[in-house]
Every structure is written in structure tokens, then in C-alpha cells.
C-alpha atoms as a PDB file:
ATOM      1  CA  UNK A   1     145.609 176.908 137.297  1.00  0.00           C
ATOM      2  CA  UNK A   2     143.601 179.940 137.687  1.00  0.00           C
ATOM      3  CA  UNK A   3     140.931 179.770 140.827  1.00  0.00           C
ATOM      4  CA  UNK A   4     138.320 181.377 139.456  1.00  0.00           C
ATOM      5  CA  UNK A   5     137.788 178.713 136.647  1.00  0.00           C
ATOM      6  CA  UNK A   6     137.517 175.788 139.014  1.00  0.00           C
ATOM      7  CA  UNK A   7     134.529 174.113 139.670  1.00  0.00           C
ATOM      8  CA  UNK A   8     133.562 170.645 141.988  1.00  0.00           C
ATOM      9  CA  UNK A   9     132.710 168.145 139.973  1.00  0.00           C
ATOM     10  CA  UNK A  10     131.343 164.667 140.572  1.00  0.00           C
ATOM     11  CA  UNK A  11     133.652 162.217 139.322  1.00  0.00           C
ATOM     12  CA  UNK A  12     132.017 159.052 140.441  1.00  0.00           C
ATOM     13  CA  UNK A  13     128.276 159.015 141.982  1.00  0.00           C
ATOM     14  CA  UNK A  14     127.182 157.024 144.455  1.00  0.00           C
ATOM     15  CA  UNK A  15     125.540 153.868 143.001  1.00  0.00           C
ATOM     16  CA  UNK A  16     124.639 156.189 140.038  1.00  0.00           C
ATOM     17  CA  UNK A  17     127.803 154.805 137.841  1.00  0.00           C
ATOM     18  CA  UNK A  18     127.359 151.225 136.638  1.00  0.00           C
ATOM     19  CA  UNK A  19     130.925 148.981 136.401  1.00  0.00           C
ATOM     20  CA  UNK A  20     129.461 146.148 135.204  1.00  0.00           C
ATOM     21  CA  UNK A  21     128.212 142.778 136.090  1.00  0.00           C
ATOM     22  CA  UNK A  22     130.558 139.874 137.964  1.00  0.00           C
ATOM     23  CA  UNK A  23     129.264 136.667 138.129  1.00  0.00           C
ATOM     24  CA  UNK A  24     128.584 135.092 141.322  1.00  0.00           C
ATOM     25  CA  UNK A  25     129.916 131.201 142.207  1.00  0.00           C
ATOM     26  CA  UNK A  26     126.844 129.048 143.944  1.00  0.00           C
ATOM     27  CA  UNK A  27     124.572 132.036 144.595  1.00  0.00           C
ATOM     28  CA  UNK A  28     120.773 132.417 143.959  1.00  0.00           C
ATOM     29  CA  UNK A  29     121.704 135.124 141.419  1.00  0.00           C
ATOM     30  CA  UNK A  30     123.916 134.591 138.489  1.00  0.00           C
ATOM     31  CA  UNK A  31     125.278 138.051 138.547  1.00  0.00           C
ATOM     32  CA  UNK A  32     125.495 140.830 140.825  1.00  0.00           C
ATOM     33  CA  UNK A  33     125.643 144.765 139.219  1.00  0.00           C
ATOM     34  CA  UNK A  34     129.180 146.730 140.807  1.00  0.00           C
ATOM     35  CA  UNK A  35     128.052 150.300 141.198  1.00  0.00           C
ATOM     36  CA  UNK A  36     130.682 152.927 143.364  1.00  0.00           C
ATOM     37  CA  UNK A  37     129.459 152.945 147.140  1.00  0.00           C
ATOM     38  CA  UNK A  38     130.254 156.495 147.649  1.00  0.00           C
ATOM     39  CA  UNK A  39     130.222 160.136 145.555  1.00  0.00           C
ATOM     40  CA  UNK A  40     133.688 160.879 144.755  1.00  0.00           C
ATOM     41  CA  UNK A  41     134.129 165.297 143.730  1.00  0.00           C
ATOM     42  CA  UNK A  42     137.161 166.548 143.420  1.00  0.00           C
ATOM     43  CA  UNK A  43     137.452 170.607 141.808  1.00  0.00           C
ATOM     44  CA  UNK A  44     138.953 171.033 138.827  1.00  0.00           C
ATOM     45  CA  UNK A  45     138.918 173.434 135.564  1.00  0.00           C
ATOM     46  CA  UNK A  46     137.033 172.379 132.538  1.00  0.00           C
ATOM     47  CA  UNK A  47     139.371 170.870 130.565  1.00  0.00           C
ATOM     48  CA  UNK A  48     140.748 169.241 132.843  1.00  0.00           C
ATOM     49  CA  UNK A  49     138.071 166.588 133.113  1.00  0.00           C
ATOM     50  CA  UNK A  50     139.179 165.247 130.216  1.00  0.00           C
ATOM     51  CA  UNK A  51     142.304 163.890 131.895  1.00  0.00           C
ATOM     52  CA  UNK A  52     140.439 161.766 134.974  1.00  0.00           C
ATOM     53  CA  UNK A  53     141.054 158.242 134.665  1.00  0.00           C
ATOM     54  CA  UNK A  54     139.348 155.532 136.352  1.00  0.00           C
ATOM     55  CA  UNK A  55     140.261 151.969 137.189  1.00  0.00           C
ATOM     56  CA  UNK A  56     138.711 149.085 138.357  1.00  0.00           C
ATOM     57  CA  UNK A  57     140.094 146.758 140.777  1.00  0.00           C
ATOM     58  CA  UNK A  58     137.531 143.972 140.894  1.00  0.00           C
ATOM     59  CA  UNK A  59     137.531 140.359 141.107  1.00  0.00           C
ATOM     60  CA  UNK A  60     136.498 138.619 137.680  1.00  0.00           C
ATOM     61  CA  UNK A  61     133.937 136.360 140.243  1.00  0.00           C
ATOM     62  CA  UNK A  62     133.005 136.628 143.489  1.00  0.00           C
ATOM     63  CA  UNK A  63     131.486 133.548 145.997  1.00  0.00           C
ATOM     64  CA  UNK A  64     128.046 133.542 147.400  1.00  0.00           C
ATOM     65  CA  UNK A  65     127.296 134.698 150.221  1.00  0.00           C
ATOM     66  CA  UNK A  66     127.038 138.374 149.245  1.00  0.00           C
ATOM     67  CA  UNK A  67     124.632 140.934 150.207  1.00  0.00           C
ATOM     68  CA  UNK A  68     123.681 144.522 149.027  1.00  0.00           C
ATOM     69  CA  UNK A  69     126.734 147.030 150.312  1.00  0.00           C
ATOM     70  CA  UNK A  70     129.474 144.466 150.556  1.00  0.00           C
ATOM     71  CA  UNK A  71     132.724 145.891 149.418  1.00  0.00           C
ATOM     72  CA  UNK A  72     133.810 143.633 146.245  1.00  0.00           C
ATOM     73  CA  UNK A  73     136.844 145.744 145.153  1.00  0.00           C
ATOM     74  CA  UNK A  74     138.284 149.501 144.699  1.00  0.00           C
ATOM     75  CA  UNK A  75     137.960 151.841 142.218  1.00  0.00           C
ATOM     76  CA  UNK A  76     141.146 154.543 141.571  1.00  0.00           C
ATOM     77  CA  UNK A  77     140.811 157.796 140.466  1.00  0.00           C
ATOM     78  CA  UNK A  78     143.967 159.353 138.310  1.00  0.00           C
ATOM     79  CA  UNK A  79     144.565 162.667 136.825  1.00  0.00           C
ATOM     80  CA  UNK A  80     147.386 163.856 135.468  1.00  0.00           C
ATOM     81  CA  UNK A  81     150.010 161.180 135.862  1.00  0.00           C
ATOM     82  CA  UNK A  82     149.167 160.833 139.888  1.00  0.00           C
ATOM     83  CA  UNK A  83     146.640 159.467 141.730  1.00  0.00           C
ATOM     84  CA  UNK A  84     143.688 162.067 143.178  1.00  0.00           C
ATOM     85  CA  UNK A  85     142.137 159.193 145.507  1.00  0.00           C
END
């Protein structure tokens, strides 16, 4: 890996990637949106963003109450057979 080609980049965004929508059991809403609650960067070459992998730990439902912020699962980063975070 040569030094001079690597660059930070911004693998997740704060509440700028959308996960999708889990439904929630006896709330007022029927769904609530999972976005990531903080900016993940991490520096890498080019071509090597092509290797990140995300995963989503998330329930498939979640019970009301819930409010804006609450944690509802974990998101992993991987690259290159390991885990970055």
C-alpha cells in the first residue's frame, strides 16, 4: 500500500445513509427509517473501496416506545476479510 495514494473516505455518514424501514409493534407510527448515528472514515486507496462491506444487525421489528436517537442495532464495517470497525 503506497501512502501517497491514500485518501479518508466516508464510509457511512451520519444519518445521511438510509438502511431501511422496520416496522414498529403498537406505536403511533407504522414504521420508523434506520439511518447510521455517527460518520464512520476510515483511509484507504481507491480501489480499495470497492472491497468495504457493510452489514446490518437490526431487529426485523422493534416495540413502541421509541424515540429519535435510540440505538436499534449495529452496523459492521469489513474490508478485506477482517473487520475495520
Amino acid at each position: 500500500m503506497d501512502s501517497k495514494n491514500i485518501k479518508n473516505y466516508v464510509i457511512l455518514d451520519k444519518g445521511g445513509k438510509y438502511f431501511g424501514k422496520i416496522p414498529i409493534l403498537n406505536g403511533n407510527r407504522e414504521d420508523l427509517i434506520a439511518v447510521a448515528a455517527d460518520t464512520f472514515i476510515y483511509p484507504l486507496e481507491e480501489e480499495e473501496m470497492e472491497k468495504i462491506k457493510i452489514h446490518i444487525d437490526a431487529p426485523d421489528s422493534i416495540k413502541a416506545p421509541i424515540k429519535k436517537g435510540d440505538n436499534i442495532g449495529n452496523i459492521h464495517v469489513f474490508f478485506k476479510n477482517g473487520e475495520t470497525n
